[in-house]
C-alpha atoms as a PDB file:
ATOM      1  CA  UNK A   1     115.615  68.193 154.735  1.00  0.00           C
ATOM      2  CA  UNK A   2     118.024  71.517 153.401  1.00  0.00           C
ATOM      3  CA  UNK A   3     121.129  70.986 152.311  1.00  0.00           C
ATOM      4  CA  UNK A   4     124.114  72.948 153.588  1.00  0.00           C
ATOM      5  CA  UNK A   5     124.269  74.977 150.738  1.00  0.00           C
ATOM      6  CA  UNK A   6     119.946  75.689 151.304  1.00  0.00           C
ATOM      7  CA  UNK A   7     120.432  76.560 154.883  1.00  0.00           C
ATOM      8  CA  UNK A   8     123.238  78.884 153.902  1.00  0.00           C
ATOM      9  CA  UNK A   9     121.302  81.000 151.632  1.00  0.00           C
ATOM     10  CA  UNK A  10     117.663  80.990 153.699  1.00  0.00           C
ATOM     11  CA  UNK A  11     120.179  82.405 156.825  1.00  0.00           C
ATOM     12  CA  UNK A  12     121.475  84.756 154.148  1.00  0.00           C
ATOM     13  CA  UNK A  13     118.064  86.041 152.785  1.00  0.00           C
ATOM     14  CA  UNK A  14     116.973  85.921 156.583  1.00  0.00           C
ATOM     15  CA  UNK A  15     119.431  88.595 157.364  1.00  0.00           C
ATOM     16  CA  UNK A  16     118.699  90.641 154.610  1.00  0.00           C
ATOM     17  CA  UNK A  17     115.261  90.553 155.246  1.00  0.00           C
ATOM     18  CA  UNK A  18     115.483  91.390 158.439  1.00  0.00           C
ATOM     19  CA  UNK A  19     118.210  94.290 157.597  1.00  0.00           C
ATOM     20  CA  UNK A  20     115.913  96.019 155.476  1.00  0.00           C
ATOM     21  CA  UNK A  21     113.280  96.587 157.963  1.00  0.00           C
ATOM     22  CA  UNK A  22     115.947  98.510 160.019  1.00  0.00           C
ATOM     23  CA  UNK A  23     118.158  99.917 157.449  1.00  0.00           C
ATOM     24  CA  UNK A  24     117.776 101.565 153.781  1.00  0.00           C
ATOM     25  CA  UNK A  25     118.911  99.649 151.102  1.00  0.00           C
ATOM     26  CA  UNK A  26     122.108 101.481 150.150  1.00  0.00           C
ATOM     27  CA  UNK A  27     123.764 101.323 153.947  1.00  0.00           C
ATOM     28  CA  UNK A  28     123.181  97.432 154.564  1.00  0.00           C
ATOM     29  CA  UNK A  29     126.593  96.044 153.512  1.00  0.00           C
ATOM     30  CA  UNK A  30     127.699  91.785 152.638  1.00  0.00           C
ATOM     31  CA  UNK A  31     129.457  92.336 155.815  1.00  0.00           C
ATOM     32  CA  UNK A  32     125.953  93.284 157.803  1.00  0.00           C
ATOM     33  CA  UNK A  33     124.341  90.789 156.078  1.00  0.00           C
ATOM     34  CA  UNK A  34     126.787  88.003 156.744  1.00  0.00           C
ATOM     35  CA  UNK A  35     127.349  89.316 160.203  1.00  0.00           C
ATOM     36  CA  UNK A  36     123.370  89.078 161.210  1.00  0.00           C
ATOM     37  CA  UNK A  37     123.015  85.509 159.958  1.00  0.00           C
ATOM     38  CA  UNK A  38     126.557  84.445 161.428  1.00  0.00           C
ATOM     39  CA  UNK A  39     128.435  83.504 158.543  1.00  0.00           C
ATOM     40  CA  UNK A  40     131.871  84.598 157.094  1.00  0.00           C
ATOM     41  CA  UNK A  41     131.780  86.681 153.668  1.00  0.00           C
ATOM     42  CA  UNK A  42     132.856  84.421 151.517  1.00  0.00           C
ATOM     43  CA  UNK A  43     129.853  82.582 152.192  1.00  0.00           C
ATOM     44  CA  UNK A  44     127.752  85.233 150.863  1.00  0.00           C
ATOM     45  CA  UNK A  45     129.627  85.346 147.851  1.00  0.00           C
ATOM     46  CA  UNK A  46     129.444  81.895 147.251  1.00  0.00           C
ATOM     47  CA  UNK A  47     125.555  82.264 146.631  1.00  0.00           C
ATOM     48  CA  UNK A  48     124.859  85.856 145.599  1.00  0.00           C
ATOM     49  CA  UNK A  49     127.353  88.285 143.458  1.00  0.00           C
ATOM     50  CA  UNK A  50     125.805  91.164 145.592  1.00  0.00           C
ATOM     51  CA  UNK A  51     123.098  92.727 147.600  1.00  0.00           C
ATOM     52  CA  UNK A  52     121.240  93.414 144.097  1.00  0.00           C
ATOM     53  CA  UNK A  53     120.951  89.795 142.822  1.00  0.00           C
ATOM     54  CA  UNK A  54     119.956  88.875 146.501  1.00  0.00           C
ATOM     55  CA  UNK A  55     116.912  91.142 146.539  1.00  0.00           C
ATOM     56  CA  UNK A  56     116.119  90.178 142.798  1.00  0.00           C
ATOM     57  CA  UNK A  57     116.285  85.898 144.132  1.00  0.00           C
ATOM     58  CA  UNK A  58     113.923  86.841 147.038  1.00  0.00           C
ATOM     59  CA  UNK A  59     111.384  88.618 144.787  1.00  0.00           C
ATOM     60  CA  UNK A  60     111.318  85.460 142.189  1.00  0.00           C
ATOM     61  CA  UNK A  61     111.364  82.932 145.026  1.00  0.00           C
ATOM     62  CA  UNK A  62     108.758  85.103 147.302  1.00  0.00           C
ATOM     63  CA  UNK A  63     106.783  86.237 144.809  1.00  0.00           C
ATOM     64  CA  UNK A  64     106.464  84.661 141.147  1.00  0.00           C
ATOM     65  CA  UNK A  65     107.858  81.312 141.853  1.00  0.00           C
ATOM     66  CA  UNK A  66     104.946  80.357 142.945  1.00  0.00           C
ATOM     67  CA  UNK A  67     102.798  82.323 139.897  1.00  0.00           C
ATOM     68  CA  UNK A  68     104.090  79.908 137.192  1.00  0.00           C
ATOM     69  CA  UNK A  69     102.608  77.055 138.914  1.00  0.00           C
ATOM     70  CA  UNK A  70      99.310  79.058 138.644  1.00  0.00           C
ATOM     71  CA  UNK A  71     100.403  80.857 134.774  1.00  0.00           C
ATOM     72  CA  UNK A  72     100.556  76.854 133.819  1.00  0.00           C
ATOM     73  CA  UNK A  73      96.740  76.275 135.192  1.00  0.00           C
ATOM     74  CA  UNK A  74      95.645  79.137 133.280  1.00  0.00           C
ATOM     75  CA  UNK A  75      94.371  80.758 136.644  1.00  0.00           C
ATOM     76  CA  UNK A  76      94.929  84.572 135.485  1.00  0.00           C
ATOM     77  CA  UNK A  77      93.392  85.884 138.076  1.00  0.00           C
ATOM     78  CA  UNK A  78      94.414  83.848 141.138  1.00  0.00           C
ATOM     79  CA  UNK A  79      97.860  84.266 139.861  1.00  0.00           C
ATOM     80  CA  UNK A  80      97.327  88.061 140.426  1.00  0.00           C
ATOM     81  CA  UNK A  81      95.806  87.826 143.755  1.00  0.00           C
ATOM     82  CA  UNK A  82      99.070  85.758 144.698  1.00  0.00           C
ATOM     83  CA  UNK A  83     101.557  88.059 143.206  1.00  0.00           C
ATOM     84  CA  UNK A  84      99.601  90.762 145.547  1.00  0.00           C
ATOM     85  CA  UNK A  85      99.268  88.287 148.446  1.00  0.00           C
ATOM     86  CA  UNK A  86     102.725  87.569 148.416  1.00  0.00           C
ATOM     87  CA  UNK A  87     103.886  91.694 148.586  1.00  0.00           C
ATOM     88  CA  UNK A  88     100.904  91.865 151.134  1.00  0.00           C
ATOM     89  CA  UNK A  89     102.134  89.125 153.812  1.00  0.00           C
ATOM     90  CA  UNK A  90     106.013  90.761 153.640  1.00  0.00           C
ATOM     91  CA  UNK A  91     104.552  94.350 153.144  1.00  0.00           C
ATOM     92  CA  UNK A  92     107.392  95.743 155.421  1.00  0.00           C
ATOM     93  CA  UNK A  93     110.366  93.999 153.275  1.00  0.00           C
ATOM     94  CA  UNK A  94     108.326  94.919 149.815  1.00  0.00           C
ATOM     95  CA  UNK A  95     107.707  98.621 151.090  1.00  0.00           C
ATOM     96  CA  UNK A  96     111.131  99.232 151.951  1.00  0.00           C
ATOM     97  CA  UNK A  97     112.549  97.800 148.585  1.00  0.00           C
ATOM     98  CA  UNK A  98     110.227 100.090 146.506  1.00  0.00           C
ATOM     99  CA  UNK A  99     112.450 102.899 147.067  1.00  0.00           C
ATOM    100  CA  UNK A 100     115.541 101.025 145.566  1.00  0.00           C
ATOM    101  CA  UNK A 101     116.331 102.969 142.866  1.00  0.00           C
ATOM    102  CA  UNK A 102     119.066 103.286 139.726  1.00  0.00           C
ATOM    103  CA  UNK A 103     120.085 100.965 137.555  1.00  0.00           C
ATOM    104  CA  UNK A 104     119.467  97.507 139.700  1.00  0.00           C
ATOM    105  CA  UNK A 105     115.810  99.374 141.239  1.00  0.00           C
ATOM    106  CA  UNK A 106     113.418  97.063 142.794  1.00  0.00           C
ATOM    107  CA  UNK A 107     110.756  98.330 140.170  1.00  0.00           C
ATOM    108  CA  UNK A 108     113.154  97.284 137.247  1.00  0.00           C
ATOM    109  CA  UNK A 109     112.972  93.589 138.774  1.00  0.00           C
ATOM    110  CA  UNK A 110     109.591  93.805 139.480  1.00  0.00           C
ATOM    111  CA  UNK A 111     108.765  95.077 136.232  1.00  0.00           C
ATOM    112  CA  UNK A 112     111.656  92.214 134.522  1.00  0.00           C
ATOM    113  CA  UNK A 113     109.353  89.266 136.299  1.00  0.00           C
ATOM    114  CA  UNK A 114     105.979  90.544 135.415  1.00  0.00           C
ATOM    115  CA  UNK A 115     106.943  90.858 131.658  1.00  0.00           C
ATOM    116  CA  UNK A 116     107.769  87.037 132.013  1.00  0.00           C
ATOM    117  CA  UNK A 117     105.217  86.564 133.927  1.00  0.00           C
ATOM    118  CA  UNK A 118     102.326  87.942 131.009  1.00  0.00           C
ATOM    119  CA  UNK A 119     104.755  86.314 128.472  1.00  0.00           C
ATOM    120  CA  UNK A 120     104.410  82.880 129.854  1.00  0.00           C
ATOM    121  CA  UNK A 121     100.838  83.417 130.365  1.00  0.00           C
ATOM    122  CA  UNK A 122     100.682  84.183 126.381  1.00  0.00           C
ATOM    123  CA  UNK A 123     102.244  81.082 125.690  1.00  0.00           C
ATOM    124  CA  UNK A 124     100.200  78.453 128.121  1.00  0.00           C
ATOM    125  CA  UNK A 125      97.314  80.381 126.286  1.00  0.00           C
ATOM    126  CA  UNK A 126      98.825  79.983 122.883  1.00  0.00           C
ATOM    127  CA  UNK A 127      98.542  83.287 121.624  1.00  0.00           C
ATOM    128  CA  UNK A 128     102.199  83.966 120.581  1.00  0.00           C
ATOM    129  CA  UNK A 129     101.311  85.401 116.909  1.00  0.00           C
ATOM    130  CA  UNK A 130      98.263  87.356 118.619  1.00  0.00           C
ATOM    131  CA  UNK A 131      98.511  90.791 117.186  1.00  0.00           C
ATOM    132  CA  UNK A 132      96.510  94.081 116.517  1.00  0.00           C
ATOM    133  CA  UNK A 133      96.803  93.696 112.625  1.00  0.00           C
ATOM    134  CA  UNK A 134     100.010  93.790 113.007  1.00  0.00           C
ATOM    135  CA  UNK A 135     100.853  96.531 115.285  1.00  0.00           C
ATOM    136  CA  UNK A 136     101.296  95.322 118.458  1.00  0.00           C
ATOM    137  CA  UNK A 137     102.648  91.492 118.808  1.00  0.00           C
ATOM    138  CA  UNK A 138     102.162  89.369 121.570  1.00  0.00           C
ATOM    139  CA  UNK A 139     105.476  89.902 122.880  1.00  0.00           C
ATOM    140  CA  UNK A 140     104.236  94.089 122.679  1.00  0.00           C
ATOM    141  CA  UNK A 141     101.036  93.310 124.820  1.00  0.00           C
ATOM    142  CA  UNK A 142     103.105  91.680 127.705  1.00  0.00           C
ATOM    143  CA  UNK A 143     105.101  94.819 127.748  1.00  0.00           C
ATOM    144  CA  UNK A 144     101.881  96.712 128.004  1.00  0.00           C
ATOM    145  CA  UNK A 145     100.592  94.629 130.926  1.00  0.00           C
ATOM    146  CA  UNK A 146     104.096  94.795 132.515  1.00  0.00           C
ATOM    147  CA  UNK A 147     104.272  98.354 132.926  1.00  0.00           C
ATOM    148  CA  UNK A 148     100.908  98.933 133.725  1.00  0.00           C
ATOM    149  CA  UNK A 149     100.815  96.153 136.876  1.00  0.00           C
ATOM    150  CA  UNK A 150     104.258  97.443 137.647  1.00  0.00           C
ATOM    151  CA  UNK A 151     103.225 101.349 138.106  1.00  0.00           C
ATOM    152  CA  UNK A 152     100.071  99.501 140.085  1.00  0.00           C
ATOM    153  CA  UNK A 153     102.250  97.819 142.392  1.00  0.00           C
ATOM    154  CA  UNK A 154     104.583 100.512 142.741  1.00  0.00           C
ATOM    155  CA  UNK A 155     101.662 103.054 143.811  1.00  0.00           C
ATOM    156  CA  UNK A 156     100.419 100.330 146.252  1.00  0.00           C
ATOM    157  CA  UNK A 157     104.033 100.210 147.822  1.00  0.00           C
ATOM    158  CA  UNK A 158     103.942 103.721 148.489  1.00  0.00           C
ATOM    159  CA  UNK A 159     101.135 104.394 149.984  1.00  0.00           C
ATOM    160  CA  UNK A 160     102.029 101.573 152.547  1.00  0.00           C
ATOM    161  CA  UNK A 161      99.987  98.707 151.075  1.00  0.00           C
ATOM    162  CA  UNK A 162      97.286  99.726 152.769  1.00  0.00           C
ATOM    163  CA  UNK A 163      94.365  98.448 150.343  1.00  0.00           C
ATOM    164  CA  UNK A 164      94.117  95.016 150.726  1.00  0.00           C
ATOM    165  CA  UNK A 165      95.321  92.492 148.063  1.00  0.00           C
ATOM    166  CA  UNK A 166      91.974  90.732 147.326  1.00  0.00           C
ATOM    167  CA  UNK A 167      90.292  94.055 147.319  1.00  0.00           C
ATOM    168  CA  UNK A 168      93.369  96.242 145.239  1.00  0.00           C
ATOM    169  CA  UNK A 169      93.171  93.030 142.796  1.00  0.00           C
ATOM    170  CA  UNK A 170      89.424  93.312 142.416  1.00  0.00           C
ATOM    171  CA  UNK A 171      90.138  96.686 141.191  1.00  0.00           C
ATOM    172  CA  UNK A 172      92.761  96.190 138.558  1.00  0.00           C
ATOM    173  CA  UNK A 173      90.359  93.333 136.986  1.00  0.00           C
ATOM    174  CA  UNK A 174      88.243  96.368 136.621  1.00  0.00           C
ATOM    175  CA  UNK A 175      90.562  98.115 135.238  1.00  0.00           C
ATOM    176  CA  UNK A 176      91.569  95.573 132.504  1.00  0.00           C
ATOM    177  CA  UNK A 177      88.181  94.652 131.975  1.00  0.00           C
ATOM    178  CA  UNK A 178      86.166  98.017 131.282  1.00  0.00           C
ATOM    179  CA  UNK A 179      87.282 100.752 128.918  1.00  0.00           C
ATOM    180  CA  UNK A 180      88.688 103.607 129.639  1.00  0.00           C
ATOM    181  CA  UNK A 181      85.180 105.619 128.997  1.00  0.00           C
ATOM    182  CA  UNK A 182      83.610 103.379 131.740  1.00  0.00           C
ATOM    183  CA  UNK A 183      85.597 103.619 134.156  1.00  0.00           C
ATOM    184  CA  UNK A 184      86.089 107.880 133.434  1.00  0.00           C
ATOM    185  CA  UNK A 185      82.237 108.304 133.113  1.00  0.00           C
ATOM    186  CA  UNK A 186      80.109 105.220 134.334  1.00  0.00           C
ATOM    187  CA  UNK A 187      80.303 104.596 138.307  1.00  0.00           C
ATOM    188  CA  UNK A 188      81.821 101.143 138.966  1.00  0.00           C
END
């Protein structure tokens, strides 16, 4: 059973959630927000700092929460297919967040998570002092894989998510696992 404090914040992320698929980011206000899910403003504030650390709680609890369980089984590629699964299932929320931009933009967060993500995933596979005779550490190569699955998931977003997950993860294990000449002059 939720506490008090739970069923606060899930009516709070409720109402954002909901906001967003009506509203752009930048006109939904705490008082909108607190106003949909019937709750006075302070309550908001006792939870969240503002609308930006809201979004960035729903993607970690929505969306990579759930991938550290799978980073800890060493199931790469099922913790993909999750990550994708998860965007897929609340497409209209995830599509609509893409085009937060600035400072606090929903592909800084993304991209923030993912590079934990790939660094956790180094360390379950204990291959922290993996390196390219020493030019790239393994710290470097999560970077790497961060901004590459974050410009992937971006593009996805904005063209609607209308690939698939299974099938849109099928093809980035291509990507990662063929070289650049295969995939430029070899059909896949």
């Amino acid at each position: 059973m939720r506490s008090k404090k739970e069923n606060t914040k899930a009516l709070i992320v409720d109402s954002f959630k909901k906001l967003m698929t009506q509203h752009s980011f930048d006109k939904i206000t705490i008082k909108m927000i607190t106003d949909e899910a019937k709750l006075i403003r302070p309550s908001f504030y006792n939870h969240f700092a503002d609308k930006y650390e809201l979004l960035e709680w729903i993607c970690y609890k929505d969306i990579f929460e759930g991938a550290t369980l799978l980073i800890d089984n060493k199931m790469f590629n099922e913790t993909i297919l999750f990550v994708l699964t998860r965007i897929e299932n609340n497409k209209e929320f995830y599509v609509k967040a893409m085009k937060i931009e600035g400072q606090n933009s929903f592909e800084s967060i993304i991209y923030k998570f993912l590079l934990k993500m790939f660094e956790e995933l180094f360390s379950v596979l204990d291959i922290e002092n993996m390196n390219f005779e020493g030019i790239l550490t393994a710290s470097e190569i999560a970077n790497y894989y961060s901004r590459g699955l974050t410009y992937f998931l971006i593009t996805w977003l904005k063209k609607g998510v209308q690939v698939p997950a299974h099938e849109l993860a099928e093809k980035y294990y291509l990507l990662l696992s063929n070289s650049l000449e295969d995939i430029v002059f070899k059909p896949l």
